[in-house]
PDB file of N, CA and C in Angstrom:
ATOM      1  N   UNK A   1       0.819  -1.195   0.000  1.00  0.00           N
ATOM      2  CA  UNK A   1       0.000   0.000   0.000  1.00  0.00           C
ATOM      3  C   UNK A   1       0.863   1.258   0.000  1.00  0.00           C
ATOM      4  N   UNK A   2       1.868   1.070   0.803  1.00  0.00           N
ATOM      5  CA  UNK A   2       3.070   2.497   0.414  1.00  0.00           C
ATOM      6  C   UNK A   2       3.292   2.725  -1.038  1.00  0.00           C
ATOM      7  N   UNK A   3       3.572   1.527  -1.904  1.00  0.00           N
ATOM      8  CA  UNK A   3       3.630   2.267  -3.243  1.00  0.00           C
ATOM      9  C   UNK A   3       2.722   2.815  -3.777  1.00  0.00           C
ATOM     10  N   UNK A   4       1.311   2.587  -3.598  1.00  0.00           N
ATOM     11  CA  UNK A   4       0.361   3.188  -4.108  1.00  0.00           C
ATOM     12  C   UNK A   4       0.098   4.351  -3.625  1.00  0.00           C
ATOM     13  N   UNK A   5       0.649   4.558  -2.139  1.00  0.00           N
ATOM     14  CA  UNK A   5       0.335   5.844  -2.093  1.00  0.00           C
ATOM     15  C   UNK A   5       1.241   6.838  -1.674  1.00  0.00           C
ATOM     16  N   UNK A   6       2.375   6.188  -2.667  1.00  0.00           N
ATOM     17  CA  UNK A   6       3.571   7.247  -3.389  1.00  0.00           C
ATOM     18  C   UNK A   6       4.843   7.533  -1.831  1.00  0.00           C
ATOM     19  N   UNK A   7       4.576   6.730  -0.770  1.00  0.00           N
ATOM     20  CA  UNK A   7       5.373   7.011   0.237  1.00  0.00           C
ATOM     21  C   UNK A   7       6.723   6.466  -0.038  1.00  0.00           C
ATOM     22  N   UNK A   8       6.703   5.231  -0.788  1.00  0.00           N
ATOM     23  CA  UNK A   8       7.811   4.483  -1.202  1.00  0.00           C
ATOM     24  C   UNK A   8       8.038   4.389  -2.316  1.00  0.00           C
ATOM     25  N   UNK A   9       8.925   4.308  -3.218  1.00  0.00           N
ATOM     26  CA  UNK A   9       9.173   3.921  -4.675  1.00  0.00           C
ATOM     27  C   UNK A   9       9.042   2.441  -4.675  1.00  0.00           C
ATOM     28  N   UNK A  10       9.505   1.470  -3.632  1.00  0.00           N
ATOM     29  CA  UNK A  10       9.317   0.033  -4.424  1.00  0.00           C
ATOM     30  C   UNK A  10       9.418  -0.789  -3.162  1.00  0.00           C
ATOM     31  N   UNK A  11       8.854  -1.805  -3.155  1.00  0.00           N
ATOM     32  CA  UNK A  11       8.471  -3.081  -2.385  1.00  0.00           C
ATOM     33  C   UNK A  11       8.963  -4.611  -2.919  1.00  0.00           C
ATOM     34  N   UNK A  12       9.719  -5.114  -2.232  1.00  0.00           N
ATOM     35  CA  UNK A  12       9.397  -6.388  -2.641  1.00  0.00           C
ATOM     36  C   UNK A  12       9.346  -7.685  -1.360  1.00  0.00           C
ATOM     37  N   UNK A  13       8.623  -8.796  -1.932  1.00  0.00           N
ATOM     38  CA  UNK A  13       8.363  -9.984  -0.702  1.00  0.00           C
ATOM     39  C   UNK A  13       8.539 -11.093  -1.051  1.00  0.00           C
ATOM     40  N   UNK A  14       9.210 -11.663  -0.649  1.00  0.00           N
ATOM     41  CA  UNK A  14       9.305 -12.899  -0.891  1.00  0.00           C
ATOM     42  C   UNK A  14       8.279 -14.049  -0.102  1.00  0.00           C
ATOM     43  N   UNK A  15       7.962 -14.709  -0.718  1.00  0.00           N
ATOM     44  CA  UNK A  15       7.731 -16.198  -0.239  1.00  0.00           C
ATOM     45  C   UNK A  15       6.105 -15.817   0.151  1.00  0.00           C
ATOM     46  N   UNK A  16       5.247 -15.262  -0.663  1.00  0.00           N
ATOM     47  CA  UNK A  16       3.970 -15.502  -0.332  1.00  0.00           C
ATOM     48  C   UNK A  16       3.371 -16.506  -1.511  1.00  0.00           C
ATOM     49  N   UNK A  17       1.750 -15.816  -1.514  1.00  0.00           N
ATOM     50  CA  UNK A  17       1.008 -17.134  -2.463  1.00  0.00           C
ATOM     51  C   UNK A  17      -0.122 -15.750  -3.239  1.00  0.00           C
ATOM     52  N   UNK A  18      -0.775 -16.324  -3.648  1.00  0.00           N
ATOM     53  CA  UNK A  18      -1.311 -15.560  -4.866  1.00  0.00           C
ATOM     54  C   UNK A  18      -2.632 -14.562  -3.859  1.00  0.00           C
ATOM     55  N   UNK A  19      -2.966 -15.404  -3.130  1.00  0.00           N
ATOM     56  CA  UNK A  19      -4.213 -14.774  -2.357  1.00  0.00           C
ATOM     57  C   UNK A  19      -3.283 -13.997  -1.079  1.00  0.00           C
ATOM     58  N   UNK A  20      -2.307 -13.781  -0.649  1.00  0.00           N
ATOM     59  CA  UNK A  20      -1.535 -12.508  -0.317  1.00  0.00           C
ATOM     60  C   UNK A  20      -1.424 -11.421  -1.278  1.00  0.00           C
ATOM     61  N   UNK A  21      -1.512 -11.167  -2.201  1.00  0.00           N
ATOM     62  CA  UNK A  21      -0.890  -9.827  -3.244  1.00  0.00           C
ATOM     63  C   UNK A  21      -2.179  -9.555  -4.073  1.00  0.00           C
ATOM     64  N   UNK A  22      -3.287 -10.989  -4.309  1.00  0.00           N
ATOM     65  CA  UNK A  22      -4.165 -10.642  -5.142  1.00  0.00           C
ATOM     66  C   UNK A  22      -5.257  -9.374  -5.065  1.00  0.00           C
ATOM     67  N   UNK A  23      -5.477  -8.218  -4.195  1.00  0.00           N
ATOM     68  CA  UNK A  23      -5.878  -7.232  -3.509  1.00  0.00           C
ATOM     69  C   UNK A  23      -5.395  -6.032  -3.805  1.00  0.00           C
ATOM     70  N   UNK A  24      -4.069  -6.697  -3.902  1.00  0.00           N
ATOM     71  CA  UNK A  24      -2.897  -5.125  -4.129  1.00  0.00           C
ATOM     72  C   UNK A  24      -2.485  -4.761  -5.196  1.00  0.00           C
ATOM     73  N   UNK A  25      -2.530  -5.753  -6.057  1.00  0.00           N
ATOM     74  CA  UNK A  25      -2.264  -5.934  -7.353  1.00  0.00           C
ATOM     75  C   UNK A  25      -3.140  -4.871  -8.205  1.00  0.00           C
ATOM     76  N   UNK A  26      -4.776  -4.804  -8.749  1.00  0.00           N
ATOM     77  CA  UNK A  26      -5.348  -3.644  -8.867  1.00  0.00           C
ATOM     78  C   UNK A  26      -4.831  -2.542  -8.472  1.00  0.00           C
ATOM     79  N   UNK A  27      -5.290  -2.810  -6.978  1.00  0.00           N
ATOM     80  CA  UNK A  27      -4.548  -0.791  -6.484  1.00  0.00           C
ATOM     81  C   UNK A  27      -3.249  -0.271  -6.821  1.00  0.00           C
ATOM     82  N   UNK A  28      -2.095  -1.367  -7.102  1.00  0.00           N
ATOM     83  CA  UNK A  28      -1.233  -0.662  -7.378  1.00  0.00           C
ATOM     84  C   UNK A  28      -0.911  -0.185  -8.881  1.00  0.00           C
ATOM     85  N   UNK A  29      -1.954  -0.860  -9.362  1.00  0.00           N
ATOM     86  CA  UNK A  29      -1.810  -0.840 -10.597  1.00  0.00           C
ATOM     87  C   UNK A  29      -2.466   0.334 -11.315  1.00  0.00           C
ATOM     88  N   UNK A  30      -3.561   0.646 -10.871  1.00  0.00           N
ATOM     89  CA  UNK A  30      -4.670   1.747 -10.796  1.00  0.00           C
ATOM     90  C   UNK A  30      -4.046   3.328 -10.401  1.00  0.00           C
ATOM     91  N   UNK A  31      -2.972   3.279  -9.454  1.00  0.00           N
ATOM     92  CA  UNK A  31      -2.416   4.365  -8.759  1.00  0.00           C
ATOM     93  C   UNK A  31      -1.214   4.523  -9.791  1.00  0.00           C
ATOM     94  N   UNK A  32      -0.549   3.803 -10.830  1.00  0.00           N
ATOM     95  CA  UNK A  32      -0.209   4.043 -11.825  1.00  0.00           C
ATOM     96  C   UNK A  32       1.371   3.532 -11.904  1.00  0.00           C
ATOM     97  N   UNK A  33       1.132   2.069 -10.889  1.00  0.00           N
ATOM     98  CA  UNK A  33       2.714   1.545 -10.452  1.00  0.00           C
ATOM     99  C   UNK A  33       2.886   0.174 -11.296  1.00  0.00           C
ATOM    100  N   UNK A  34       3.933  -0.391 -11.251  1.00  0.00           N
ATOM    101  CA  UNK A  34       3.775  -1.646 -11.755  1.00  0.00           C
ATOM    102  C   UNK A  34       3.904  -2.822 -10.549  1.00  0.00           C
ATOM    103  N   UNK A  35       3.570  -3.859 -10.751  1.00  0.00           N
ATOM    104  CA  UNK A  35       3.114  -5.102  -9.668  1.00  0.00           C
ATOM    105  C   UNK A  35       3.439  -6.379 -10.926  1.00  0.00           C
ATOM    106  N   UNK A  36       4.939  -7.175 -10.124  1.00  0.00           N
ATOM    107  CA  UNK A  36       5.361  -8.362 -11.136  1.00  0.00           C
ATOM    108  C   UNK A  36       5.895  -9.282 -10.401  1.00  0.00           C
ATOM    109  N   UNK A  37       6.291 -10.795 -10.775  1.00  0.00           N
ATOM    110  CA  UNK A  37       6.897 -11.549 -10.169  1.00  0.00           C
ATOM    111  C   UNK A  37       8.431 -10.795 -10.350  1.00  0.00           C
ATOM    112  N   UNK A  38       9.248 -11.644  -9.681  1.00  0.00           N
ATOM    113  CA  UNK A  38      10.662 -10.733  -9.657  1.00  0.00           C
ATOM    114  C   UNK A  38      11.806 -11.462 -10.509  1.00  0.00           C
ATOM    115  N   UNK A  39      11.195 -12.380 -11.272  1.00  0.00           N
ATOM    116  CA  UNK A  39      11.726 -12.770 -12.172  1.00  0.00           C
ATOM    117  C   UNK A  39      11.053 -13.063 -13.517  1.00  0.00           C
ATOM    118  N   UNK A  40       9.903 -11.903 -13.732  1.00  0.00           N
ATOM    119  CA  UNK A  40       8.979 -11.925 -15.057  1.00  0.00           C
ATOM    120  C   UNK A  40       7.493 -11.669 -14.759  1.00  0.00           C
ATOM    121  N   UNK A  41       6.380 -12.220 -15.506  1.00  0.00           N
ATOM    122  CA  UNK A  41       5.530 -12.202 -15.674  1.00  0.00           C
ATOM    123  C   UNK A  41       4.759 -12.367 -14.652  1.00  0.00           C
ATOM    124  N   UNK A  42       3.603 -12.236 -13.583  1.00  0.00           N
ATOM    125  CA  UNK A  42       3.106 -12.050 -12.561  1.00  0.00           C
ATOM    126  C   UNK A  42       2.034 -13.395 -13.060  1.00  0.00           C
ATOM    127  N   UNK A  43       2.204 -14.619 -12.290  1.00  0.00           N
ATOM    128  CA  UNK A  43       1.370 -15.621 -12.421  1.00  0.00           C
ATOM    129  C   UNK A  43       0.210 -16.068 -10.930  1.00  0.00           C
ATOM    130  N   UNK A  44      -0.165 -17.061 -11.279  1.00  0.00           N
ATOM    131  CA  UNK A  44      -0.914 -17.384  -9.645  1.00  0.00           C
ATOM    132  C   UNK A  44       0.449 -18.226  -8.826  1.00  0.00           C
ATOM    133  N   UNK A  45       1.172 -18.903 -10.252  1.00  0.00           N
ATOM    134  CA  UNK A  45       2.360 -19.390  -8.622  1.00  0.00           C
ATOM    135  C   UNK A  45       3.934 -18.399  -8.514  1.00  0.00           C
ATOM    136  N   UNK A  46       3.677 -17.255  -8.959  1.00  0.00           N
ATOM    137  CA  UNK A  46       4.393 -16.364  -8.297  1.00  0.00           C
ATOM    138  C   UNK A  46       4.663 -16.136  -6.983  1.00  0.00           C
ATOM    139  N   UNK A  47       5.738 -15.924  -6.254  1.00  0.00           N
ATOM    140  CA  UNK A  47       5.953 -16.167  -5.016  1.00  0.00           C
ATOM    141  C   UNK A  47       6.995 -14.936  -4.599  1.00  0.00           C
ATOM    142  N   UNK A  48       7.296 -14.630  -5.125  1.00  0.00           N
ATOM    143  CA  UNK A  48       8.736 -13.111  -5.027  1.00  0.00           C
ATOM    144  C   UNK A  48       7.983 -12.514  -5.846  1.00  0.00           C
ATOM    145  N   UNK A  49       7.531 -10.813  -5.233  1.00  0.00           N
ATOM    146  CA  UNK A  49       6.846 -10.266  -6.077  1.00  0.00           C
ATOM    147  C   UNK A  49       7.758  -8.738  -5.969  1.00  0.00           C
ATOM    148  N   UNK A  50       7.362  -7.679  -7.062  1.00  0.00           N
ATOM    149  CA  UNK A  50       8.474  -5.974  -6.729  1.00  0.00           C
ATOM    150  C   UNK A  50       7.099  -5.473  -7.101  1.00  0.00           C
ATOM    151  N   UNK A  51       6.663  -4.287  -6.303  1.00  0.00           N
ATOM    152  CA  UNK A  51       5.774  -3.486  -6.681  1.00  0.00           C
ATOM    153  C   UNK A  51       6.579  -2.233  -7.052  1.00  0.00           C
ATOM    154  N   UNK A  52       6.257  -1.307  -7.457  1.00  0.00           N
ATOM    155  CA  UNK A  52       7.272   0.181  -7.662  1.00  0.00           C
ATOM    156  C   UNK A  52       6.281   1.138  -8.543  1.00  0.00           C
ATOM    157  N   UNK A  53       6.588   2.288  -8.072  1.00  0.00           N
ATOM    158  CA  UNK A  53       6.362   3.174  -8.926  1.00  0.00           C
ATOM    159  C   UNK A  53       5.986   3.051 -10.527  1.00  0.00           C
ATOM    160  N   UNK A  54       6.321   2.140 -10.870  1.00  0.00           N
ATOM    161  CA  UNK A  54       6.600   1.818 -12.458  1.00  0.00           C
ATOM    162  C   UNK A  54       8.004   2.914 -13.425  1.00  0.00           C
ATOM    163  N   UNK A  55       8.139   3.985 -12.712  1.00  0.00           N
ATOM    164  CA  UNK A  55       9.213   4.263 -13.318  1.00  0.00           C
ATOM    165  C   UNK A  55      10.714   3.524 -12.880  1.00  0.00           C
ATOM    166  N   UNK A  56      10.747   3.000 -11.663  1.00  0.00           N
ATOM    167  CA  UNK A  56      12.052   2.377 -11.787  1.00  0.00           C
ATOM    168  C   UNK A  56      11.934   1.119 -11.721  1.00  0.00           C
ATOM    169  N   UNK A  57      10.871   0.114 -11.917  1.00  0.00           N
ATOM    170  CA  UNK A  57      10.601  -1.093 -11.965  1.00  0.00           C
ATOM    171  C   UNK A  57      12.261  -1.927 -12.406  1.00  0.00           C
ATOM    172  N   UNK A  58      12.074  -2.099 -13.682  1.00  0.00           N
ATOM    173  CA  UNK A  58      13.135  -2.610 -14.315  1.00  0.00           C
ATOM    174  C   UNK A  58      14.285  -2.479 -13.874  1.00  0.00           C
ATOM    175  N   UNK A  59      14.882  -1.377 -13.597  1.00  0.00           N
ATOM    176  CA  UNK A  59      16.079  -1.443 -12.288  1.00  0.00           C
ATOM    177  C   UNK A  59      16.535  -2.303 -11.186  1.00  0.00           C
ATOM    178  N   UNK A  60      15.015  -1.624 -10.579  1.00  0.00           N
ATOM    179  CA  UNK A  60      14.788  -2.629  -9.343  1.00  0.00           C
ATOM    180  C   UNK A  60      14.771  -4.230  -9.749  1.00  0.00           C
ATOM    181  N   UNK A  61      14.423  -4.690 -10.568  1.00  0.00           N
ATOM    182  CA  UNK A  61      13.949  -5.930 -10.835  1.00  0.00           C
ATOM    183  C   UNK A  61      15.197  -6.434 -11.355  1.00  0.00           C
ATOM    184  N   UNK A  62      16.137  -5.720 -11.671  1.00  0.00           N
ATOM    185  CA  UNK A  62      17.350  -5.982 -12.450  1.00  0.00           C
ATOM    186  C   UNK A  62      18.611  -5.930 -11.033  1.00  0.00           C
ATOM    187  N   UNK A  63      18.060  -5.201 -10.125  1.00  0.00           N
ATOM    188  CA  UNK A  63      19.038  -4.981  -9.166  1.00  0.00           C
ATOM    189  C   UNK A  63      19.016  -6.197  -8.520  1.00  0.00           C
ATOM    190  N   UNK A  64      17.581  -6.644  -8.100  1.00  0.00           N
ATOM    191  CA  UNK A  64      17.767  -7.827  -7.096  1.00  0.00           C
ATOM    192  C   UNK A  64      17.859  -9.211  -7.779  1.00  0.00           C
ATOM    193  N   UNK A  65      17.714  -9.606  -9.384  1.00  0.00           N
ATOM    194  CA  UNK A  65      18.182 -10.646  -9.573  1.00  0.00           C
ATOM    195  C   UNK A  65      19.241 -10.950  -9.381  1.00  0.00           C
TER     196      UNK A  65
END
């Protein structure tokens, strides 16, 4: 919820399940951020997820692989 409401640039968690993030996923997406697995495409067995701003996504996502 911090990224969506611009307190943080980026989030990430490891080791949840799809019905943890499935909630946040909209809002962050809506507030104009991006929401992905942290190694690609955002599935139901995604488990490491980066939320961010969407402007430094790819960074971030590039930093922590």
């Amino acid at each position: 919820m911090y990224v969506a409401e611009g307190i943080i640039d980026a989030a990430s968690e490891p080791d949840l399940k799809i019905y943890d993030i499935a909630a946040l996923v909209p809002i962050v997406r809506e507030a104009g951020g991006t929401f992905s697995a942290l190694d690609g495409e955002l599935t139901d067995s995604s488990s490491v997820v980066l939320a961010s701003n969407g402007l430094i996504h790819e960074q971030m996502r590039s930093a922590l692989n």
